[in-house]
PDB file of N, CA and C in Angstrom:
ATOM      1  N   UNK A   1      91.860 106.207 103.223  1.00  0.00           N
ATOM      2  CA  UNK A   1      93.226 105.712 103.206  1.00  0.00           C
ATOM      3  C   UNK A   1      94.154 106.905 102.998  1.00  0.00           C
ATOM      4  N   UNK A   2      94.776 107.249 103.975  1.00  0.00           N
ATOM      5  CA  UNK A   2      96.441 108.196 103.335  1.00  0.00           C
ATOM      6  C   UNK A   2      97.362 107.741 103.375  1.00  0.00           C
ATOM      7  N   UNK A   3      98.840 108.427 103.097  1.00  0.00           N
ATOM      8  CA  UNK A   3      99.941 107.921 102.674  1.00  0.00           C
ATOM      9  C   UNK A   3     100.536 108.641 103.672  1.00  0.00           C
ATOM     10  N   UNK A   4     102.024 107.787 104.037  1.00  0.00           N
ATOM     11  CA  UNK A   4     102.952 108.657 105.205  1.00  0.00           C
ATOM     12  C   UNK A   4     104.132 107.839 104.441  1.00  0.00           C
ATOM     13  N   UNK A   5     105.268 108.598 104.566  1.00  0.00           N
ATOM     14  CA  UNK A   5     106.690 108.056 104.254  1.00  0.00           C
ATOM     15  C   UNK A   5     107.998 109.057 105.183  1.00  0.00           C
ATOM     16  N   UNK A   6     109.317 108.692 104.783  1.00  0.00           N
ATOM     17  CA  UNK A   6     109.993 108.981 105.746  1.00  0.00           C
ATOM     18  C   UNK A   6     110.701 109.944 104.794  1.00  0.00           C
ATOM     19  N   UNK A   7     111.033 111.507 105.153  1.00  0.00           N
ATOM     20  CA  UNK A   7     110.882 112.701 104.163  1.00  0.00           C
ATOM     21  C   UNK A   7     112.754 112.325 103.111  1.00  0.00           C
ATOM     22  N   UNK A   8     113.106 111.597 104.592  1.00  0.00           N
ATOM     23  CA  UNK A   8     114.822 111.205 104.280  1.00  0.00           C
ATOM     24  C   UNK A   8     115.249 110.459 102.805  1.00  0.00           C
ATOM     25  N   UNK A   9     114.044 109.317 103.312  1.00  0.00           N
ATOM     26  CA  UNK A   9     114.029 108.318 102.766  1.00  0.00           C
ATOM     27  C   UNK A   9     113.238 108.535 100.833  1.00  0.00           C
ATOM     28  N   UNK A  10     112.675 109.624 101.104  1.00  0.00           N
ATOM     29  CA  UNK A  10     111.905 109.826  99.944  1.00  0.00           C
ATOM     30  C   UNK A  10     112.931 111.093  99.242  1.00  0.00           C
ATOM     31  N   UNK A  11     113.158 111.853  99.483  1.00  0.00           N
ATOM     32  CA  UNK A  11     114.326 112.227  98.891  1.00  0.00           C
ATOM     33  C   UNK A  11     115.767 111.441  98.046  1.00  0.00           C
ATOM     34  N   UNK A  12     115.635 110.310  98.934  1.00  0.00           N
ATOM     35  CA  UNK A  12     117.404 109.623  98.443  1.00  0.00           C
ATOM     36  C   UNK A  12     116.381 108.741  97.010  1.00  0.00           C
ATOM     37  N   UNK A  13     114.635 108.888  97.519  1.00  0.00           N
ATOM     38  CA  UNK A  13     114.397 108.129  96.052  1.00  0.00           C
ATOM     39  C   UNK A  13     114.144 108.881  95.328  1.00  0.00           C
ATOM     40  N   UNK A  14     113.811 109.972  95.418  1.00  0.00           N
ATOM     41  CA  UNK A  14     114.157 111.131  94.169  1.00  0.00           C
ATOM     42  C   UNK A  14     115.107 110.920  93.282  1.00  0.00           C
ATOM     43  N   UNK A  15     116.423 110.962  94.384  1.00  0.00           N
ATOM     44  CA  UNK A  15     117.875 110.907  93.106  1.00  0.00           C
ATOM     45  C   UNK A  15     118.030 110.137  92.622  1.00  0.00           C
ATOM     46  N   UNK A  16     118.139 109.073  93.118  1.00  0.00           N
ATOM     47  CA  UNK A  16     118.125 107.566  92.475  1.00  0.00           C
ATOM     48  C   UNK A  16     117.068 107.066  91.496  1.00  0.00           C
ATOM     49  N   UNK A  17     115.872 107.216  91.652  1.00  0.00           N
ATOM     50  CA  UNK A  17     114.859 106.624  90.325  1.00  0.00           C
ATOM     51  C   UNK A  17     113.942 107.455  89.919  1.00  0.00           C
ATOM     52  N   UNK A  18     114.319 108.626  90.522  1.00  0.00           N
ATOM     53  CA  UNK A  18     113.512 109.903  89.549  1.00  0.00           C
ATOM     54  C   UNK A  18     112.048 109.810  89.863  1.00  0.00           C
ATOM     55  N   UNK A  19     111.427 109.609  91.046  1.00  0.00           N
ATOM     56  CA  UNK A  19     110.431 109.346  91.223  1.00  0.00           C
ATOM     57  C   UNK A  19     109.917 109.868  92.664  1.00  0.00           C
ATOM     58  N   UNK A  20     108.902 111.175  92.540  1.00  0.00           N
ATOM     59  CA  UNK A  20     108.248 110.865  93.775  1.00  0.00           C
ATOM     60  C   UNK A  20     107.561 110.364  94.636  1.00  0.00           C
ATOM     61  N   UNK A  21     107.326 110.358  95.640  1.00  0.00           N
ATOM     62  CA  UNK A  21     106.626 109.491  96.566  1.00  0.00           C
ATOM     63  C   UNK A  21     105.166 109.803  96.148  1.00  0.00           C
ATOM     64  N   UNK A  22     105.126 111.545  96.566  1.00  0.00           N
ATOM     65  CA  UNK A  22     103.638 112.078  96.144  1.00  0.00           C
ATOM     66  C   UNK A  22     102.677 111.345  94.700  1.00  0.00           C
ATOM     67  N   UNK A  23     104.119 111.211  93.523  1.00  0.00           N
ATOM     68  CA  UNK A  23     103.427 110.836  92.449  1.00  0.00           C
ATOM     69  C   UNK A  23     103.189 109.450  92.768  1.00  0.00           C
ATOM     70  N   UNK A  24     103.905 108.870  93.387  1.00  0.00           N
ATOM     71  CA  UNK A  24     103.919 107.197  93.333  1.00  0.00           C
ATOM     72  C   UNK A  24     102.456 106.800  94.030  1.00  0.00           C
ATOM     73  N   UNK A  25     102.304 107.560  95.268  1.00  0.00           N
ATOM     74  CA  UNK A  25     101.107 107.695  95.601  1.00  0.00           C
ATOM     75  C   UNK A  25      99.571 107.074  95.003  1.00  0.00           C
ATOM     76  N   UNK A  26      99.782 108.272  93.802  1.00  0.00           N
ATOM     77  CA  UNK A  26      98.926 108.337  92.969  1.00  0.00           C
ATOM     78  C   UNK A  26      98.244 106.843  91.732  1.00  0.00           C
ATOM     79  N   UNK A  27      98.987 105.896  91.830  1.00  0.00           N
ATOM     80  CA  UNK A  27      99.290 104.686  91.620  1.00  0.00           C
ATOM     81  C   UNK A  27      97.722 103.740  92.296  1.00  0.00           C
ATOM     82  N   UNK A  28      97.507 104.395  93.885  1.00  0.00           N
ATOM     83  CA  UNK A  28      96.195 103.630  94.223  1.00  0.00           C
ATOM     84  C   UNK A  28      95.288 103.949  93.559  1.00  0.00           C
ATOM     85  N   UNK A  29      95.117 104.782  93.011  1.00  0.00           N
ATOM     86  CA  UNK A  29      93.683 105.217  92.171  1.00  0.00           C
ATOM     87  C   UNK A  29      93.850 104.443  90.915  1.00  0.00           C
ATOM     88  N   UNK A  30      94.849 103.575  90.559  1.00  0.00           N
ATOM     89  CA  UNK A  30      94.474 102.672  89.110  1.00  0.00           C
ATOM     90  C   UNK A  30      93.833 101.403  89.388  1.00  0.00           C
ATOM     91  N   UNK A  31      92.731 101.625  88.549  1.00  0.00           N
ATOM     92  CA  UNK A  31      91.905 100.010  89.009  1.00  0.00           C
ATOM     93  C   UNK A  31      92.402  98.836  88.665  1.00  0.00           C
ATOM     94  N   UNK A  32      93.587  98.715  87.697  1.00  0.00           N
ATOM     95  CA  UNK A  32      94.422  97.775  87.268  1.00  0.00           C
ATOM     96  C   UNK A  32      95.186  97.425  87.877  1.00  0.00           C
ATOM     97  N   UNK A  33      95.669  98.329  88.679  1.00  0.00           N
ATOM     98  CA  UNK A  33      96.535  98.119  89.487  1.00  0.00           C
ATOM     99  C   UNK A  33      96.533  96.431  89.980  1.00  0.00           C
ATOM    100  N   UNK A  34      98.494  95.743  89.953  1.00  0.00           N
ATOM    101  CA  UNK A  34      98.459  94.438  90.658  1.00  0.00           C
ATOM    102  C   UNK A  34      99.437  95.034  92.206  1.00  0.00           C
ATOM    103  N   UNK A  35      99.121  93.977  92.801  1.00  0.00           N
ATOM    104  CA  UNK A  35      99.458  93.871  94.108  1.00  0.00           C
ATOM    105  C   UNK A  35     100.250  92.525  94.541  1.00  0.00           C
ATOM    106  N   UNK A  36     101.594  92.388  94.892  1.00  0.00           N
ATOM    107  CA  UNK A  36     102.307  91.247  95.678  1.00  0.00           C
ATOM    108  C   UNK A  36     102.767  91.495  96.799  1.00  0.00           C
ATOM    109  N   UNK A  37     102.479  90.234  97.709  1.00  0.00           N
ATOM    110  CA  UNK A  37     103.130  90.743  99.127  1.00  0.00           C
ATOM    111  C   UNK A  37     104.920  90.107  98.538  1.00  0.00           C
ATOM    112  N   UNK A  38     105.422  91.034  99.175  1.00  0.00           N
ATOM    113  CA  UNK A  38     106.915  90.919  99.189  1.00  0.00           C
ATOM    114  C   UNK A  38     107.498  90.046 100.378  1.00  0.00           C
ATOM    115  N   UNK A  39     108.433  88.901 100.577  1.00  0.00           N
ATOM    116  CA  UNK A  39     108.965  88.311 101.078  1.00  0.00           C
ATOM    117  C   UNK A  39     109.670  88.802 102.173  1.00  0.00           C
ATOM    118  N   UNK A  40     109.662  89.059 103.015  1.00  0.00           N
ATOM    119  CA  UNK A  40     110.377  90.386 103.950  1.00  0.00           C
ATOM    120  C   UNK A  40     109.964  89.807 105.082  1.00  0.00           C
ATOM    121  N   UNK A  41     111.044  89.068 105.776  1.00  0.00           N
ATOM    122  CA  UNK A  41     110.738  88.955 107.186  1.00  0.00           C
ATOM    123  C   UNK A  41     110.799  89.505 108.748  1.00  0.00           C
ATOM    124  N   UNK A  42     111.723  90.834 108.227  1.00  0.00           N
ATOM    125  CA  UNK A  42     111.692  91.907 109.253  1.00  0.00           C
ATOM    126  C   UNK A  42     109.817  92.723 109.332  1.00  0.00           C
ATOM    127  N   UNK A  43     109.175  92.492 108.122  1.00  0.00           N
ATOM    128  CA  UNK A  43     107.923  93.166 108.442  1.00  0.00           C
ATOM    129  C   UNK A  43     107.137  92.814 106.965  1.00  0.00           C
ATOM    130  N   UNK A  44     105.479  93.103 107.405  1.00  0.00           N
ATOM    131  CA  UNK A  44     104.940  92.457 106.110  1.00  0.00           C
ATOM    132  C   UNK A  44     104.911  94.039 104.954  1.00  0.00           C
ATOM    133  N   UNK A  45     105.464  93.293 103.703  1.00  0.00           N
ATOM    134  CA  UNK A  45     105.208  94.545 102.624  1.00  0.00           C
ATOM    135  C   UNK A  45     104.685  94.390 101.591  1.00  0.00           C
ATOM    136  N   UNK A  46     104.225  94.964 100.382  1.00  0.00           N
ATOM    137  CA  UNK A  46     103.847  94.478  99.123  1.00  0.00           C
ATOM    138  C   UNK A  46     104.306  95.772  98.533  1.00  0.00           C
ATOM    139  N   UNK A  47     103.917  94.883  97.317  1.00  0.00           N
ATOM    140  CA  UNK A  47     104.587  95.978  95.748  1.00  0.00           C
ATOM    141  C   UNK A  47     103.530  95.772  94.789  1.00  0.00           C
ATOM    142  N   UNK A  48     103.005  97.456  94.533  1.00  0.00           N
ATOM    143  CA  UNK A  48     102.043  97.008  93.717  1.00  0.00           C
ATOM    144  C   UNK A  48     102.601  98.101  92.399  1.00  0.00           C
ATOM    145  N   UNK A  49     102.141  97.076  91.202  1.00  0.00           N
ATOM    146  CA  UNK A  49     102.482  97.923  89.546  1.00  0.00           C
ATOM    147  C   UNK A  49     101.574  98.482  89.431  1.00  0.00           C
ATOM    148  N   UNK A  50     101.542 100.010  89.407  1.00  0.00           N
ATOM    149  CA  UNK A  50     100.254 100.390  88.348  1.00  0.00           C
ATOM    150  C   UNK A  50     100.465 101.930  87.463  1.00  0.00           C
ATOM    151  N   UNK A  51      99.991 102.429  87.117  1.00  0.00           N
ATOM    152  CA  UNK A  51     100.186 103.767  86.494  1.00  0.00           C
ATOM    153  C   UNK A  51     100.152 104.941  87.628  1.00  0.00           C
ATOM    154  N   UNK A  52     100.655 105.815  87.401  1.00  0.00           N
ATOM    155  CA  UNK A  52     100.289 106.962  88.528  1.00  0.00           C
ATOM    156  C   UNK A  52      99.893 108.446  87.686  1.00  0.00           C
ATOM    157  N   UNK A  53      99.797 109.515  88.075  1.00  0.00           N
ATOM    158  CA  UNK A  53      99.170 110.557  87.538  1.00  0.00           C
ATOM    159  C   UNK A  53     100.093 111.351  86.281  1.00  0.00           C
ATOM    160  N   UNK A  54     101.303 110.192  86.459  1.00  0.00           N
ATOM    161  CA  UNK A  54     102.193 110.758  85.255  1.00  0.00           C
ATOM    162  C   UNK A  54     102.241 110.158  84.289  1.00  0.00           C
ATOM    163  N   UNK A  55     101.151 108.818  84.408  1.00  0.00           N
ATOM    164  CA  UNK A  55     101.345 108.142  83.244  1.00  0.00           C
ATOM    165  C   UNK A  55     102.397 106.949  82.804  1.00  0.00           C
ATOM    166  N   UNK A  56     103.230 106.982  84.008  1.00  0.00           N
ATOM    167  CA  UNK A  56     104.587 105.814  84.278  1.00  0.00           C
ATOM    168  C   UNK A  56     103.809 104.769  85.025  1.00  0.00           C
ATOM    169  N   UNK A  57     104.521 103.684  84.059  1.00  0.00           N
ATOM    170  CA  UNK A  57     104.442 102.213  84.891  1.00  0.00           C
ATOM    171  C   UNK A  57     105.112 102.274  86.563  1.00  0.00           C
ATOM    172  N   UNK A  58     105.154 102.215  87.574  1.00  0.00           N
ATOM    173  CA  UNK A  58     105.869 102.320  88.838  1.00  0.00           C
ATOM    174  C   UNK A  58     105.277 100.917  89.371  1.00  0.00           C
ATOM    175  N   UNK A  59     106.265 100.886  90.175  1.00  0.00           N
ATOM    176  CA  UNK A  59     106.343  99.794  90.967  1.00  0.00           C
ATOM    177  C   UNK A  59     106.687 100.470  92.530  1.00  0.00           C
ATOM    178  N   UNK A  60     105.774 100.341  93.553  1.00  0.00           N
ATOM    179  CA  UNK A  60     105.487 100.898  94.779  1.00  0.00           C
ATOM    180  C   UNK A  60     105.596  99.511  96.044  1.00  0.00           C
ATOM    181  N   UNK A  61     106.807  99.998  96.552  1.00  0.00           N
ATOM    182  CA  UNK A  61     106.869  98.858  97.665  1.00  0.00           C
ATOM    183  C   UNK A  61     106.148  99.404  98.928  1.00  0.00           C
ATOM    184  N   UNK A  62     105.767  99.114 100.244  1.00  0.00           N
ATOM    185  CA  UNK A  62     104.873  99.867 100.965  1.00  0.00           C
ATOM    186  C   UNK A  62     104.641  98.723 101.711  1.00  0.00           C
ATOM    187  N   UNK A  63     104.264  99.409 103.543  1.00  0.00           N
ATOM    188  CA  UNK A  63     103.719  98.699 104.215  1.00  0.00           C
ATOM    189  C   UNK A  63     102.180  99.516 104.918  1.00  0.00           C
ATOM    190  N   UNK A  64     101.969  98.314 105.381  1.00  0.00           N
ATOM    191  CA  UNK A  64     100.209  99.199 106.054  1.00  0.00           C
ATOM    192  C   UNK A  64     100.868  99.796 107.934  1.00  0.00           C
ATOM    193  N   UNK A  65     100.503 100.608 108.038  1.00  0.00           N
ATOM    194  CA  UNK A  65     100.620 101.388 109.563  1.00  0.00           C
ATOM    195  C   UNK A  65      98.871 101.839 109.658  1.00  0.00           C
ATOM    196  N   UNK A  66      98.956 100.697 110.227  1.00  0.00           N
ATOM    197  CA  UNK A  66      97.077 101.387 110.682  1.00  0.00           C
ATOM    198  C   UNK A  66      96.295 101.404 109.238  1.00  0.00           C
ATOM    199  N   UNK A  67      95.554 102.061 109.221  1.00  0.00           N
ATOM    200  CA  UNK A  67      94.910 102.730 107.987  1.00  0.00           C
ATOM    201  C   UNK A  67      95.612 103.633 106.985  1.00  0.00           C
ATOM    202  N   UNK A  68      96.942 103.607 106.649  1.00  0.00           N
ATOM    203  CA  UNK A  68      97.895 104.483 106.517  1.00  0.00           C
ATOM    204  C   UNK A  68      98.521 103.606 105.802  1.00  0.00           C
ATOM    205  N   UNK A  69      98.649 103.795 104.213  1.00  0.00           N
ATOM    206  CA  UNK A  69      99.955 103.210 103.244  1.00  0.00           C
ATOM    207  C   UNK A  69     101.913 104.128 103.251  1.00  0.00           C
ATOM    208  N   UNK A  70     102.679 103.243 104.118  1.00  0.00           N
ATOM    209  CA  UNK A  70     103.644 103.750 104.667  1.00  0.00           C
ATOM    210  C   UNK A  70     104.585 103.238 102.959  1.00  0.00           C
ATOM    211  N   UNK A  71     104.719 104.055 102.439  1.00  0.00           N
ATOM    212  CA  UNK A  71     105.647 104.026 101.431  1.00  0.00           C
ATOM    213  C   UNK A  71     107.314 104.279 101.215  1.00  0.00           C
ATOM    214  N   UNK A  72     108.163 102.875 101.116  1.00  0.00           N
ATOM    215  CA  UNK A  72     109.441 102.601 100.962  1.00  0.00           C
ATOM    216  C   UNK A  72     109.897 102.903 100.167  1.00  0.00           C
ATOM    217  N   UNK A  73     109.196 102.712  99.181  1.00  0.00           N
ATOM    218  CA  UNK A  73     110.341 103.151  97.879  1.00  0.00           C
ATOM    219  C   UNK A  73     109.497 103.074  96.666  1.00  0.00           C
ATOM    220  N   UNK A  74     109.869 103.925  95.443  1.00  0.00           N
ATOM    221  CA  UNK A  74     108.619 103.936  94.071  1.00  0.00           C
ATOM    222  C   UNK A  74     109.766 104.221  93.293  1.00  0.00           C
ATOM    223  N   UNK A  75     109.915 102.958  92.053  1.00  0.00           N
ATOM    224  CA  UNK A  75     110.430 103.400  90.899  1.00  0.00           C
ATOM    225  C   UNK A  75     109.649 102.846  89.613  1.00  0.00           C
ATOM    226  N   UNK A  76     110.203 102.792  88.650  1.00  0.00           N
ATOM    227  CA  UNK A  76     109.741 102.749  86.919  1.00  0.00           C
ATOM    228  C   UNK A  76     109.501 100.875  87.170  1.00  0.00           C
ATOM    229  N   UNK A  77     108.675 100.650  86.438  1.00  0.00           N
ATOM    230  CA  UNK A  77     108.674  99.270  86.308  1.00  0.00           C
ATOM    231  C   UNK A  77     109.306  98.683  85.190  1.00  0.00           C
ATOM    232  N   UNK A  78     110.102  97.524  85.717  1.00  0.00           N
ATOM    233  CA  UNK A  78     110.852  97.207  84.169  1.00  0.00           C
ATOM    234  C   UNK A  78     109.884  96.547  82.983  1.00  0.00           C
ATOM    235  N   UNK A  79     110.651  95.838  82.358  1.00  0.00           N
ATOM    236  CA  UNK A  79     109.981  95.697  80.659  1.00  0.00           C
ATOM    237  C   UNK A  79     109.381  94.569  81.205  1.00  0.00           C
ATOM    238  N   UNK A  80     109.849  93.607  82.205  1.00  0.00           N
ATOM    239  CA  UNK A  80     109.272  92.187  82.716  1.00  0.00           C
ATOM    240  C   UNK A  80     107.623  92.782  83.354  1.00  0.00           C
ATOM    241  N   UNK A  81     107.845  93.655  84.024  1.00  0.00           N
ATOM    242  CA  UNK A  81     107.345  94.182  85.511  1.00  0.00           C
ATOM    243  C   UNK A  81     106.174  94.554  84.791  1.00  0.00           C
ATOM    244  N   UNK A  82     106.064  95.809  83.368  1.00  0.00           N
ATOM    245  CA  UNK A  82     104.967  96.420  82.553  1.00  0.00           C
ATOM    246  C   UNK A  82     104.169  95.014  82.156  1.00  0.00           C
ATOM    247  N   UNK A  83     105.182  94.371  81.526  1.00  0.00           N
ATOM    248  CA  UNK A  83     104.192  93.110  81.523  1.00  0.00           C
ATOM    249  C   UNK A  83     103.465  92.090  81.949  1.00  0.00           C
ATOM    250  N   UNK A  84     103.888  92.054  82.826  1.00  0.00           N
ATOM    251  CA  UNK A  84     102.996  91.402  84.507  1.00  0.00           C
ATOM    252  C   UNK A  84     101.612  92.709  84.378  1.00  0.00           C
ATOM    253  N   UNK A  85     101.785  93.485  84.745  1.00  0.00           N
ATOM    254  CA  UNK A  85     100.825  94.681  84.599  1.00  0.00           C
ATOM    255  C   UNK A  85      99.803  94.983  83.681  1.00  0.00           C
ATOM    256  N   UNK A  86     100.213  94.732  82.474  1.00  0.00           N
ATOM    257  CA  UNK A  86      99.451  94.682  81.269  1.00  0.00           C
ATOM    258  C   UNK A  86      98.361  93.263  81.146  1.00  0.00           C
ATOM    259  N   UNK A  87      99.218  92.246  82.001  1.00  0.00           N
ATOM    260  CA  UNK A  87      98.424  91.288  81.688  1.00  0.00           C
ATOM    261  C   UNK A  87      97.707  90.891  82.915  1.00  0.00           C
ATOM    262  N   UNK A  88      97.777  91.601  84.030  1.00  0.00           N
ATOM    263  CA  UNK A  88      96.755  91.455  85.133  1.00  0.00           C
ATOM    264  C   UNK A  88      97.785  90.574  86.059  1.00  0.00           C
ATOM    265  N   UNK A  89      98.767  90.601  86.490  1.00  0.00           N
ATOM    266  CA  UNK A  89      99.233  89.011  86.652  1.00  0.00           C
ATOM    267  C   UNK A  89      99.106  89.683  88.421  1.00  0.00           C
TER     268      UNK A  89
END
């Protein structure tokens, strides 16, 4: 599995939620990790909570391109969001 995102698009999420893509990435390797498909009828997406290599709760929206996790956007998970996470939901 690799990751592809849009270099534009991952930059404007830099400034805004302090978060890279590269790190957000890192998020598939938690076995805890939860997964929701997101409601989106222009295309299918999900958002999954999990830890990444920094140790932050993130929340990773993303679609599949082939064998390829195409990543939209990665920020902090809120206080609701950690707890969905914590408890497997």
């Amino acid at each position: 599995m690799g990751f592809e995102w849009d270099e534009r698009k991952a930059r404007a999420n830099r400034r805004k939620h302090r978060v890279d893509f590269a790190d957000a990435a890192t998020i598939f390797g938690d076995e805890r990790a939860v997964t929701v498909a997101e409601d989106d009828p222009e295309e299918e997406r999900y958002a999954t909570i999990g830890i990444d290599a920094l140790a932050r709760v993130l929340v990773v929206v993303y679609t599949m391109r082939g064998d390829r996790i195409r990543i939209i956007s990665a920020r902090r998970a809120t206080k609701r969001e950690r707890e969905h996470y914590e408890q497997g939901l």
